[in-house]
Protein backbone atom coordinates (compact mmCIF):
# COMPACT_ATOMS: atom_id res chain seq x y z
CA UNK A 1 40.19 35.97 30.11
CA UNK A 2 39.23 36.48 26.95
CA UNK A 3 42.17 34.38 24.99
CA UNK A 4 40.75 31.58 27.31
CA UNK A 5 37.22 32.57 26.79
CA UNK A 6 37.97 32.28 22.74
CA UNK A 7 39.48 29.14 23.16
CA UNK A 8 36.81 27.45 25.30
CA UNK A 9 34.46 28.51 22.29
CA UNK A 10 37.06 27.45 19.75
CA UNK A 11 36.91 23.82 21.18
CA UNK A 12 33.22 23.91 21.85
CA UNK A 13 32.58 25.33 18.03
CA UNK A 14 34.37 22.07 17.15
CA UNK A 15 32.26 19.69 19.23
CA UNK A 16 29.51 21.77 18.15
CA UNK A 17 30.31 20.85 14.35
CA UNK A 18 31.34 17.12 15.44
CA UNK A 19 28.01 16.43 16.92
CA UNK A 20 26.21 18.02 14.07
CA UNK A 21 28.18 15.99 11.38
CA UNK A 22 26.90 12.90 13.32
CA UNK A 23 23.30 13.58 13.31
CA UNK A 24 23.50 14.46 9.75
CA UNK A 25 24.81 11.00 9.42
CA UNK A 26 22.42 9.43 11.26
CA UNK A 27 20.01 10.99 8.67
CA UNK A 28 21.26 10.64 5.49
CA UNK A 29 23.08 7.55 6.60
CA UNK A 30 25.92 7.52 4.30
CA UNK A 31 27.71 4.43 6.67
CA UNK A 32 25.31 2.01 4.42
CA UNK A 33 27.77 0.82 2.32
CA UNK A 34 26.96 1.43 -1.50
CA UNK A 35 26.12 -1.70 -3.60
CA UNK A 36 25.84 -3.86 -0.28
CA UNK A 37 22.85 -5.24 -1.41
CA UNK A 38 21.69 -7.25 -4.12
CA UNK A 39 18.04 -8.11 -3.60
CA UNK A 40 15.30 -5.57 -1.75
CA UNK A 41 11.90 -6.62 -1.08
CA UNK A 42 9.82 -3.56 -0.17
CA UNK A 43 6.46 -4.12 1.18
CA UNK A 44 3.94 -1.35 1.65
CA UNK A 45 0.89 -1.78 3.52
CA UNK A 46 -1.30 0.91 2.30
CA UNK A 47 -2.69 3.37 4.55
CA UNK A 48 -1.06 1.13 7.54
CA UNK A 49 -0.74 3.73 10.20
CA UNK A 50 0.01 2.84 13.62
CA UNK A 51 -3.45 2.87 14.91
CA UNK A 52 -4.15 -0.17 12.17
CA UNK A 53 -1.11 -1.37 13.03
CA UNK A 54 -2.35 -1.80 17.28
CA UNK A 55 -5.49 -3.49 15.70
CA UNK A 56 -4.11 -5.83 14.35
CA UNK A 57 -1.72 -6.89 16.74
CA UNK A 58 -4.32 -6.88 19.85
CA UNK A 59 -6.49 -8.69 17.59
CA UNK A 60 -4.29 -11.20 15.64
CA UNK A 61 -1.86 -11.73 18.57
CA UNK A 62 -2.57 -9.66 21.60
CA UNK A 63 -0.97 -6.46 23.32
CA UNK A 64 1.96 -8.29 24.29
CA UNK A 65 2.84 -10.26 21.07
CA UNK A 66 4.51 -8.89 17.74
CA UNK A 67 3.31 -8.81 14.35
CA UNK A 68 6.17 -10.45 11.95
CA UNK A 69 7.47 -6.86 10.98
CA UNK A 70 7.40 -5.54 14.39
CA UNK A 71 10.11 -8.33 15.17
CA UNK A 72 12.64 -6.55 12.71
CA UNK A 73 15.61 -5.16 14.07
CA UNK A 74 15.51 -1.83 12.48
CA UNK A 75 12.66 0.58 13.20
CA UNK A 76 12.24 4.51 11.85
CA UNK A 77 9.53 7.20 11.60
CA UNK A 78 8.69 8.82 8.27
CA UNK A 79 6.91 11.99 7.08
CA UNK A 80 4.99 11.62 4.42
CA UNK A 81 3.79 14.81 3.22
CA UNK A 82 3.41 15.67 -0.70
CA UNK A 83 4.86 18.68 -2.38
CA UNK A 84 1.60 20.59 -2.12
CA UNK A 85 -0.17 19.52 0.91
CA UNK A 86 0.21 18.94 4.57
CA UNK A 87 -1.90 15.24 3.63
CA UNK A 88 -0.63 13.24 0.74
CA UNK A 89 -2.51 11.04 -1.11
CA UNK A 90 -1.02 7.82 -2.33
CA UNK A 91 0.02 8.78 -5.56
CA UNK A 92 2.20 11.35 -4.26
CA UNK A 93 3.55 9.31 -1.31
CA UNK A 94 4.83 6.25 -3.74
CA UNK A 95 6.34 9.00 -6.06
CA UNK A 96 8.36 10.34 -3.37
CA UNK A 97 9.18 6.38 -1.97
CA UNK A 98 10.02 5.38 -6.11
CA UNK A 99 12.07 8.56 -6.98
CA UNK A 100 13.45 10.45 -4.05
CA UNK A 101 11.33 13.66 -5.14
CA UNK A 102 8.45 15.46 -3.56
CA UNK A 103 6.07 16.06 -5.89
CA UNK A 104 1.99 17.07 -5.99
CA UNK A 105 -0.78 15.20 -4.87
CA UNK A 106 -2.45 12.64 -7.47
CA UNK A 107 0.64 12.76 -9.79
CA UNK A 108 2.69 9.73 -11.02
CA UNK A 109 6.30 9.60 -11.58
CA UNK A 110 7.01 13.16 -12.21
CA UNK A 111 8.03 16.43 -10.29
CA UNK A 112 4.99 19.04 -9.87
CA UNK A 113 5.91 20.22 -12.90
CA UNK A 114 5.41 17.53 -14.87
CA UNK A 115 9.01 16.37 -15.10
CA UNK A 116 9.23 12.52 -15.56
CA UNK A 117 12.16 11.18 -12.42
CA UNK A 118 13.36 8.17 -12.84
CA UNK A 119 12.22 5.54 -10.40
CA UNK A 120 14.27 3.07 -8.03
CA UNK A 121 12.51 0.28 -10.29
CA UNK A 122 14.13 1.95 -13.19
CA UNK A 123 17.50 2.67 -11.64
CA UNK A 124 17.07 -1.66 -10.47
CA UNK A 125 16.55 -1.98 -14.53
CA UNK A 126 19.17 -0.40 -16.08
CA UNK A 127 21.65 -2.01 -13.54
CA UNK A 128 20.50 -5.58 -15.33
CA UNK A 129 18.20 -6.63 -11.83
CA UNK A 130 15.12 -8.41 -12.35
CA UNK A 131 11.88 -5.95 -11.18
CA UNK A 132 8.72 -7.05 -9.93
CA UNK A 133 5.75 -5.23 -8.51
CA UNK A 134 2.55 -6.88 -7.05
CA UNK A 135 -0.75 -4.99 -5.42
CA UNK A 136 -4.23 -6.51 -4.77
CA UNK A 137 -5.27 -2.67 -5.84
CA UNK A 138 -5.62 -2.35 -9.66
CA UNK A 139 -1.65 -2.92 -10.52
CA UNK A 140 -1.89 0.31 -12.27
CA UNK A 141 -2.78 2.30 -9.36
CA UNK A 142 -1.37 4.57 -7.73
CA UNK A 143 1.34 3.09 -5.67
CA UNK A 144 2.47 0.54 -8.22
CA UNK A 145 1.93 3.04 -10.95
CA UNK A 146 4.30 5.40 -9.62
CA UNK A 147 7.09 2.49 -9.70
CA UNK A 148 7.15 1.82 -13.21
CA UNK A 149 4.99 4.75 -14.68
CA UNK A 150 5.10 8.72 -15.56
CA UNK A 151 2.32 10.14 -15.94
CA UNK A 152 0.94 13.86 -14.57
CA UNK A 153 -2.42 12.41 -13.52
CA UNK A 154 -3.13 9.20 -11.52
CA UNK A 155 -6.97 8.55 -13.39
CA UNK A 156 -4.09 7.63 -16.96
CA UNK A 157 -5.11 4.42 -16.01
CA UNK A 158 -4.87 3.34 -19.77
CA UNK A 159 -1.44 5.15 -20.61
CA UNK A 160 -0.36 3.98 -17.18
CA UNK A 161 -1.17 0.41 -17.58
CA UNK A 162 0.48 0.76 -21.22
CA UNK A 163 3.77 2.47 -19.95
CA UNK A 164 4.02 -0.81 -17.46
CA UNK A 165 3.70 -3.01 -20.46
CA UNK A 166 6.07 -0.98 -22.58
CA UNK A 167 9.09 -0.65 -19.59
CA UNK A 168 8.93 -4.38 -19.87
CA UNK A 169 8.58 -5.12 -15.53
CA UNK A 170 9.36 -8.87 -14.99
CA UNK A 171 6.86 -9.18 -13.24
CA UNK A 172 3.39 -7.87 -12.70
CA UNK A 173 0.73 -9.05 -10.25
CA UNK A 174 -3.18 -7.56 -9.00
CA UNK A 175 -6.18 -6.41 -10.11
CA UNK A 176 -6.83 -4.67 -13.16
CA UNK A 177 -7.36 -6.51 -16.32
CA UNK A 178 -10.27 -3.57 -17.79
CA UNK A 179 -7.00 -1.54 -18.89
CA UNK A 180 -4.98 -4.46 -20.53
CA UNK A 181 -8.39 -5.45 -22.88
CA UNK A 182 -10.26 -3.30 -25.52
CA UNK A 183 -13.77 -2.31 -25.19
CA UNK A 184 -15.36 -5.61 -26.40
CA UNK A 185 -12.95 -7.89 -25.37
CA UNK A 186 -14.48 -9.36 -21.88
CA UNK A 187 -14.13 -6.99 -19.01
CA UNK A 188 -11.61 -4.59 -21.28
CA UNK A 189 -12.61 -0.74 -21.31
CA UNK A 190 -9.73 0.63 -23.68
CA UNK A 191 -11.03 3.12 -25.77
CA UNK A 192 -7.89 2.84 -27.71
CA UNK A 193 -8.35 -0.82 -29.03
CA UNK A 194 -4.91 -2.32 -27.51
CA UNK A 195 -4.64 -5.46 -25.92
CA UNK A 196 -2.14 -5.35 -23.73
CA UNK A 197 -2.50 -9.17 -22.68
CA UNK A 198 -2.00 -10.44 -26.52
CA UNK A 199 1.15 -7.96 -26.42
CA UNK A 200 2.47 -9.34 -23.28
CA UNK A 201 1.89 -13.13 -24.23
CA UNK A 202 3.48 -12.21 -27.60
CA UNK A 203 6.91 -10.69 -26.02
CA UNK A 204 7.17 -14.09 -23.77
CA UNK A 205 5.62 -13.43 -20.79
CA UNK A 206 3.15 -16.20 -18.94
CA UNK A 207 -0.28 -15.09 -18.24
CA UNK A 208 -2.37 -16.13 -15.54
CA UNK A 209 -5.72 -15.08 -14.31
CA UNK A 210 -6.79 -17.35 -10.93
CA UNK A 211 -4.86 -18.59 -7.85
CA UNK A 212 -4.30 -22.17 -9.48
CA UNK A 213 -2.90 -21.11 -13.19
CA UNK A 214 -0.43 -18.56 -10.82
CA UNK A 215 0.58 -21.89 -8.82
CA UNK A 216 1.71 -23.43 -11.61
CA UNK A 217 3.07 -20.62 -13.66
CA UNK A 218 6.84 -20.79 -14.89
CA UNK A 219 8.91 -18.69 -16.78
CA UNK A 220 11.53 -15.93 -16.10
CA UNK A 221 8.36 -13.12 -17.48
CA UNK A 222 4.86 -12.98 -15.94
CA UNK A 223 1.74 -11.03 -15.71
CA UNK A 224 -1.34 -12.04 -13.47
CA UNK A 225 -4.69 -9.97 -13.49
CA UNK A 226 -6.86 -11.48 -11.04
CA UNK A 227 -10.14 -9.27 -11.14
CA UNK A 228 -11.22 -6.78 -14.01
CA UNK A 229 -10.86 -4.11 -10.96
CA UNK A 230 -9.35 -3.80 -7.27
CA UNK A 231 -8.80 -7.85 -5.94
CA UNK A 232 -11.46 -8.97 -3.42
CA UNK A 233 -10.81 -7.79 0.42
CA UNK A 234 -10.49 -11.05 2.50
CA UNK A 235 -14.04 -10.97 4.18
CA UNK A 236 -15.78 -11.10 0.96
CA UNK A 237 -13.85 -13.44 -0.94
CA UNK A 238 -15.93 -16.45 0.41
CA UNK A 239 -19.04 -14.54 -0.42
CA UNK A 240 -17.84 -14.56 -3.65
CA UNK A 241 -16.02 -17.97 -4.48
CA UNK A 242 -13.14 -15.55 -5.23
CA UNK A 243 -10.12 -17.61 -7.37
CA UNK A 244 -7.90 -15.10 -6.65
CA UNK A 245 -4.36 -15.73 -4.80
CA UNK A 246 -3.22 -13.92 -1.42
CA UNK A 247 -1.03 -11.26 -1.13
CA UNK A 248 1.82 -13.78 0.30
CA UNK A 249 1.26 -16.65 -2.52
CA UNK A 250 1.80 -13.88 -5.32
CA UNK A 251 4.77 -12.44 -3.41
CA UNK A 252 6.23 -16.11 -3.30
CA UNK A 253 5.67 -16.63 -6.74
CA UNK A 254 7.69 -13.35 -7.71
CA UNK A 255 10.36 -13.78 -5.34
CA UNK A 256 10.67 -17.64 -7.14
CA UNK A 257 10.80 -15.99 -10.61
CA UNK A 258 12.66 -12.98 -9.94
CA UNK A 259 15.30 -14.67 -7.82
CA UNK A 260 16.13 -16.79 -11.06
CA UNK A 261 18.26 -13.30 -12.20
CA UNK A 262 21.96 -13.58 -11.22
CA UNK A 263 22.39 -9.58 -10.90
CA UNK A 264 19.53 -9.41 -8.24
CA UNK A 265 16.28 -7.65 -7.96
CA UNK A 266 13.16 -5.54 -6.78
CA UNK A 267 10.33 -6.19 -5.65
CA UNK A 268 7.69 -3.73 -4.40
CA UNK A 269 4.63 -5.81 -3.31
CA UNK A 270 1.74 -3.93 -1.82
CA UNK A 271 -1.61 -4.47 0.66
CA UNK A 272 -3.52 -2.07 -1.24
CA UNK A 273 -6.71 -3.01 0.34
CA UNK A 274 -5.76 -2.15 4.08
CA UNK A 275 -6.15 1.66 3.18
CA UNK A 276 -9.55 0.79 1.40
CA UNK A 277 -11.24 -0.93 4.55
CA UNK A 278 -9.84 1.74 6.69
CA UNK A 279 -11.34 4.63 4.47
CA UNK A 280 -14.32 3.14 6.06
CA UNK A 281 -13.41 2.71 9.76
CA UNK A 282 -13.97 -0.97 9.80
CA UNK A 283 -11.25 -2.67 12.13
CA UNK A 284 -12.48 -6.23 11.21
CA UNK A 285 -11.74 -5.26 7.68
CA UNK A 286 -8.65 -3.67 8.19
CA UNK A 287 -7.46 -6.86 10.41
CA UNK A 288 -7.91 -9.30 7.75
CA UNK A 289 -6.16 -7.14 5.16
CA UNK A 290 -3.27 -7.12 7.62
CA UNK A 291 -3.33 -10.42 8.54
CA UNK A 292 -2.68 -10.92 4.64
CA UNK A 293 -0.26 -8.15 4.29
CA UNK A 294 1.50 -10.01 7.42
CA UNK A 295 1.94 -13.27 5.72
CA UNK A 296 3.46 -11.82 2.63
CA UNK A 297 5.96 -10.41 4.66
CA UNK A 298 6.53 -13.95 6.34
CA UNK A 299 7.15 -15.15 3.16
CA UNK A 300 10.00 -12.31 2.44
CA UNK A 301 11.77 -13.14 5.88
CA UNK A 302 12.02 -16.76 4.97
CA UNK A 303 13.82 -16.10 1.78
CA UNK A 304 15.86 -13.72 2.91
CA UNK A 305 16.24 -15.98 6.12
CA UNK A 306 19.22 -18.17 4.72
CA UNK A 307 21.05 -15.33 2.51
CA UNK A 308 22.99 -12.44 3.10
CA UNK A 309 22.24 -10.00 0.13
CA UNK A 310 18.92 -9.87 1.01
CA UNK A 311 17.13 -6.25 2.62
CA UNK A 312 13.36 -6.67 3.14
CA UNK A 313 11.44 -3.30 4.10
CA UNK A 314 8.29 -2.61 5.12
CA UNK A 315 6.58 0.53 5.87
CA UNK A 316 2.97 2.43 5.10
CA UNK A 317 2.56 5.42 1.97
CA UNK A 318 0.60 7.25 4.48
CA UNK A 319 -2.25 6.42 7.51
CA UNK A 320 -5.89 6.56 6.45
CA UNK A 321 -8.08 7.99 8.45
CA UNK A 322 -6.31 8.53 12.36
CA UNK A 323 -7.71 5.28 13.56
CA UNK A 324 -6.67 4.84 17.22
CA UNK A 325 -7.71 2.06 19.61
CA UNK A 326 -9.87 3.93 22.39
CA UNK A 327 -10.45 2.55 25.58
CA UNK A 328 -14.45 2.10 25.31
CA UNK A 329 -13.81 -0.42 22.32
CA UNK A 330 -15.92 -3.18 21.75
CA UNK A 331 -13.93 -6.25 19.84
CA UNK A 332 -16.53 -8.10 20.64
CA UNK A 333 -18.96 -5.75 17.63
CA UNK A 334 -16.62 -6.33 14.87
CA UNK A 335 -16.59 -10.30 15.77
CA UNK A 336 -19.37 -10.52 14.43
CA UNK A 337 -18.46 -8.84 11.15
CA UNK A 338 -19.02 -10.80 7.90
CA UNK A 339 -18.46 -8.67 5.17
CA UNK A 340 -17.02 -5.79 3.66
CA UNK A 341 -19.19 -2.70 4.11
CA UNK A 342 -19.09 -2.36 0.34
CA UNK A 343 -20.12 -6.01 -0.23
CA UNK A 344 -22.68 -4.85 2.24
CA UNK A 345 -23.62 -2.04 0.25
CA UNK A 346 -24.53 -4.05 -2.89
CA UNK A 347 -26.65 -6.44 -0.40
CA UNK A 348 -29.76 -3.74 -0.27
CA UNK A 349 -32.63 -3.23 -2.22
CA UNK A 350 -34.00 0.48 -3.42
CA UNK A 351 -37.64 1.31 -3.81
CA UNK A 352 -39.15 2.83 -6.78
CA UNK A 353 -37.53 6.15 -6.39
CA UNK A 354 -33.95 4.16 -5.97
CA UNK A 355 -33.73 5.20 -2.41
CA UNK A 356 -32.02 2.37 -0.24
CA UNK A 357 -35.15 0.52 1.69
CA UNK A 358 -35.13 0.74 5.44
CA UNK A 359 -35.98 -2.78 5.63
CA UNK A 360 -32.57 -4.10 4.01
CA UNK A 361 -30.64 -2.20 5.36
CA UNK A 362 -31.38 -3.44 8.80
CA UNK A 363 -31.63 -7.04 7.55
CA UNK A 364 -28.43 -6.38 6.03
CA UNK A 365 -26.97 -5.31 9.23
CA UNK A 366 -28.07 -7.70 11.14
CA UNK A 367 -27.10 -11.01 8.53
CA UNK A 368 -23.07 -9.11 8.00
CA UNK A 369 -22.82 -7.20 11.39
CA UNK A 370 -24.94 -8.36 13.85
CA UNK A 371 -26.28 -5.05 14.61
CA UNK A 372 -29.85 -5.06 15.03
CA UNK A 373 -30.36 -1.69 16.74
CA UNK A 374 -29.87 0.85 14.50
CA UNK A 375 -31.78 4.02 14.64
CA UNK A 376 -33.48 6.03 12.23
CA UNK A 377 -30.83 8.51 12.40
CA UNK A 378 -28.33 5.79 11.49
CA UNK A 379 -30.83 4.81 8.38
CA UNK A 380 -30.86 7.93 7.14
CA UNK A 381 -27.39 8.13 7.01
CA UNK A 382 -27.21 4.95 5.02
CA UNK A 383 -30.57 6.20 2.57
CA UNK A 384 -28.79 9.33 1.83
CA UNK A 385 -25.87 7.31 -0.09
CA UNK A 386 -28.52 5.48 -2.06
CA UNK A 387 -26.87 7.02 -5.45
CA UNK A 388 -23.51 7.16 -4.42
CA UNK A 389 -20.98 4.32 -5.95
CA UNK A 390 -20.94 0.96 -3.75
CA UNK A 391 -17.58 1.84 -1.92
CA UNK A 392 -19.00 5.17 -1.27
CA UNK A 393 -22.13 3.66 0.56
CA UNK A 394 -19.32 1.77 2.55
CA UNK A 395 -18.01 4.53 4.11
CA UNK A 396 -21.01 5.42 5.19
CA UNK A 397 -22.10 1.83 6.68
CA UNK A 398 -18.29 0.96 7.95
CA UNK A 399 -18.66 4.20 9.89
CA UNK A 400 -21.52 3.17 11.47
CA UNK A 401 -20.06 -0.06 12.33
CA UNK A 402 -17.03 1.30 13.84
CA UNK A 403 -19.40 3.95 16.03
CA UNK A 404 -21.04 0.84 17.32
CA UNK A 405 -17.52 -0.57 18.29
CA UNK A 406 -16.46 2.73 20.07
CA UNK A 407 -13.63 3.28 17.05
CA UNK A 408 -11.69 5.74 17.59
CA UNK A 409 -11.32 7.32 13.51
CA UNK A 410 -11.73 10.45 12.11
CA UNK A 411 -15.45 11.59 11.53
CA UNK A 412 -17.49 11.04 8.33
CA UNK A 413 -17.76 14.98 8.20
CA UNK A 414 -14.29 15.34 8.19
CA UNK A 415 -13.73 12.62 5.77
CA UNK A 416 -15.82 14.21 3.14
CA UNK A 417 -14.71 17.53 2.82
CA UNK A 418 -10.95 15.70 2.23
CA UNK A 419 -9.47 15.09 -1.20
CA UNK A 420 -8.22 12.03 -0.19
CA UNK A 421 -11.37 10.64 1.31
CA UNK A 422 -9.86 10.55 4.92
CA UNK A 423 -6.08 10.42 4.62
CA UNK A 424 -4.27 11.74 8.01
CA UNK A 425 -0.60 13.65 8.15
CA UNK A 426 0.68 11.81 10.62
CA UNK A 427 3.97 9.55 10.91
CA UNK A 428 4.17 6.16 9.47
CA UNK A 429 6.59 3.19 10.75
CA UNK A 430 8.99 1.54 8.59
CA UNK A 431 10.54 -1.48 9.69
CA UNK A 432 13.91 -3.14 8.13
CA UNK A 433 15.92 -6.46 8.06
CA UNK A 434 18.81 -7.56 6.35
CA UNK A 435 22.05 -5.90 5.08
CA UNK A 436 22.01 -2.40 5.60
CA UNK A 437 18.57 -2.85 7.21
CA UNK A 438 20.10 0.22 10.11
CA UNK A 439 20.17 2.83 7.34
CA UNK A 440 16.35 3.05 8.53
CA UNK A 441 16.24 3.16 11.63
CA UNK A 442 15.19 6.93 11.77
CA UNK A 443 12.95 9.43 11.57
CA UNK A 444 13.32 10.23 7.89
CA UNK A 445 11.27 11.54 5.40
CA UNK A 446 9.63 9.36 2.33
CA UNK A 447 11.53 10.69 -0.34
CA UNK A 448 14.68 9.17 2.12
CA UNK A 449 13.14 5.94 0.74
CA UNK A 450 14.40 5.55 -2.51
CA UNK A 451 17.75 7.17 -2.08
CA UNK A 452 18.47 5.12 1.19
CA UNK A 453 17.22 1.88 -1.63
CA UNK A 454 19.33 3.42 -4.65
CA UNK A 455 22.94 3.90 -2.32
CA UNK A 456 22.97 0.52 -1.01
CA UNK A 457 21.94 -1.39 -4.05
CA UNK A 458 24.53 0.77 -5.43
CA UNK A 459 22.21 2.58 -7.93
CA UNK A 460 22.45 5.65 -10.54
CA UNK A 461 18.61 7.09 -9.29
């Protein structure tokens, strides 16, 4: 009884340790074959949780319909939280996507202790690959920062946007151009008296500044600074005559210069803006950053349509701020949504005391949200931001919008007593297509990311 007992546990021991091999397999997926791939495009839709994500489809195509990402054949869950909090903030979620390695919230490129990692950029580098990265965020913020940057505090924006100069990136493509220009030299605030831009131009690279110049831009180097700070969201950049280029026109020009390098490349090419409108609870916002976010990725599944070296990926750094479509929601309130809440913002006057008027602020409301029933309660709300920055004051006003709409978001108590301005914990999507596009389809962790990236591009991260 018991020599059979021992054996029955003998064999099951072994199934046991079969089964667990497996599921280690499935996640660390070791059956992507190393150096498979030559070319990754990884998009990132920041803050692009999967309430955004139901939006946007209900809005842009309805409940039944697909998004272009959604089509991919390769879905997964990831975790995104930093090294020293249950909520990361984006800094510390594109560290741990760039290097493989958890580290603290608001650093870039390093380990909590300060220890520089090398990135998947880097690793793409040193293997000869071309390497691109493109955000309509400042491009030295946090998520590109953390791509091609090292530095222990994500507000370096000067020694960041210096170190992205100095690693020589192919390609470079956003907002930004205060921290490539000295104080004095148009929009530039460097204290330290570099020009970036002159040093750029002078080590061949093309410079462009509007949507036209990047249209006809050539050259196997190229840098693009399209505002002196973030890019214009999409429902203001009528209101302003914006010159700037979409998301998906500066992806296709990268993927046309980078594509020129025999050995391959990366590209990391990010919606910043989707985790700005949703700070704010606005869905009509968040749509239209999306919808733009959606057509660069259209533009990385045509040209990787026809080859077969090609991986595109496309996943979130974290959600921002638990949006969820409840069933009292009223599309029919953001409709009639014009504007950014922060272009909204700057729209109102202040009295004598610099206290927000009660009078524009309903006008205002009315003209870029058709709401024309506020309350005083609602007013106040909006007064009491009167000396707060412009995207602060959108918070504020967005919120309002969305509790007009029925949104279902986190609250604006919660919100402020956050680091991270509203940042949830919970699970993104990533999506995959192409050559060792499976390797994803998971529920991983971030930092699985990069290493996932660096095996089957055949790396040394």
């Amino acid at each position: 009884m018991n020599k059979f007992s021992n054996s029955k546990v003998s064999r099951l021991s072994i199934v046991v340790l079969l089964l667990v091999s497996a599921m280690l397999l499935m996640v660390f997926p070791s059956f992507a074959a190393e150096g498979q791939v030559k070319n990754v495009i990884l998009l990132i839709g920041d803050g692009m949780g999967f309430g955004p994500t139901q939006y946007a489809r209900n809005i842009l195509v309805g409940p039944e319909g697909r998004l272009t990402f959604e089509k991919f054949p390769y879905v997964g869950l990831v975790s995104t939280y930093s090294a020293n909090q249950w909520v990361t903030d984006s800094a510390a979620a594109a560290t741990a996507m760039a290097t493989g390695y958890k580290t603290n919230n608001e650093m870039i490129g390093v380990k909590p202790d300060g220890t520089p990692v090398k990135t998947v950029l880097e690793a793409a580098q040193q293997a000869g690959k071309a390497v691109g990265l493109i955000s309509t965020n400042t491009i030295y913020d946090a998520t590109p920062a953390a791509f091609g940057a090292h530095f222990a505090a994500r507000s370096g924006s000067d020694a960041i946007a210096a170190q992205l100069v100095d690693h020589q990136i192919d390609v470079l493509l956003g907002g930004g151009s205060d921290r490539f220009l000295p104080k004095g030299v148009g929009p530039g605030k460097r204290a330290d008296g570099k020009n970036l831009v002159d040093e750029v131009k002078a080590a061949g690279y093309v410079y462009v500044t509007n949507r036209s110049e990047l249209a006809s831009a050539a050259g196997s180097k190229l840098l693009g600074l399209f505002n002196p700070s973030y890019m214009n969201y999409q429902n203001d950049r009528d209101e302003v005559n914006s010159q700037e280029p979409s998301l998906a026109e500066m992806t296709s020009k990268a993927l046309e210069v980078l594509s020129k390098d025999k050995d391959g490349f990366f590209l990391m090419s990010e919606g910043a803006r989707i985790d700005h409108m949703a700070h704010t609870a606005e869905v009509a916002g968040v749509v239209s950053e999306i919808k733009d976010f959606e057509a660069a990725v259209d533009v990385a599944v045509k040209f990787a349509a026809s080859r077969k070296d090609t991986l595109v990926v496309v996943t979130a750094d974290h959600d921002t701020m638990g949006l969820s479509v409840t069933e009292p929601f009223k599309p029919e309130v953001i409709r009639q949504v014009k504007a950014s809440p922060e272009y909204m913002a700057l729209q109102m006057k202040k009295d004598q005391d610099g206290v927000l008027t009660a009078e524009s602020i309903k006008q205002v409301f009315a003209d870029f949200a058709g709401i024309t029933d506020l309350t005083d309660a609602e007013i106040v709300i909006v007064q009491g931001t009167s000396k707060a920055a412009p995207y602060k004051q959108g918070y504020e006003i967005g919120s309002i919008i969305a509790a007009h709409a029925n949104v279902g978001a986190i609250s604006s108590a919660i919100r402020a007593q956050g680091r991270t301005g509203g940042h949830s914990g919970n699970q993104v999507a990533i999506y995959a297509s192409g050559p060792a596009g499976q390797a994803f389809a998971h529920v991983l962790d971030n930092t699985d990311i990069a290493r996932i990236l660096a095996q089957v591009m055949g790396l040394n991260l």
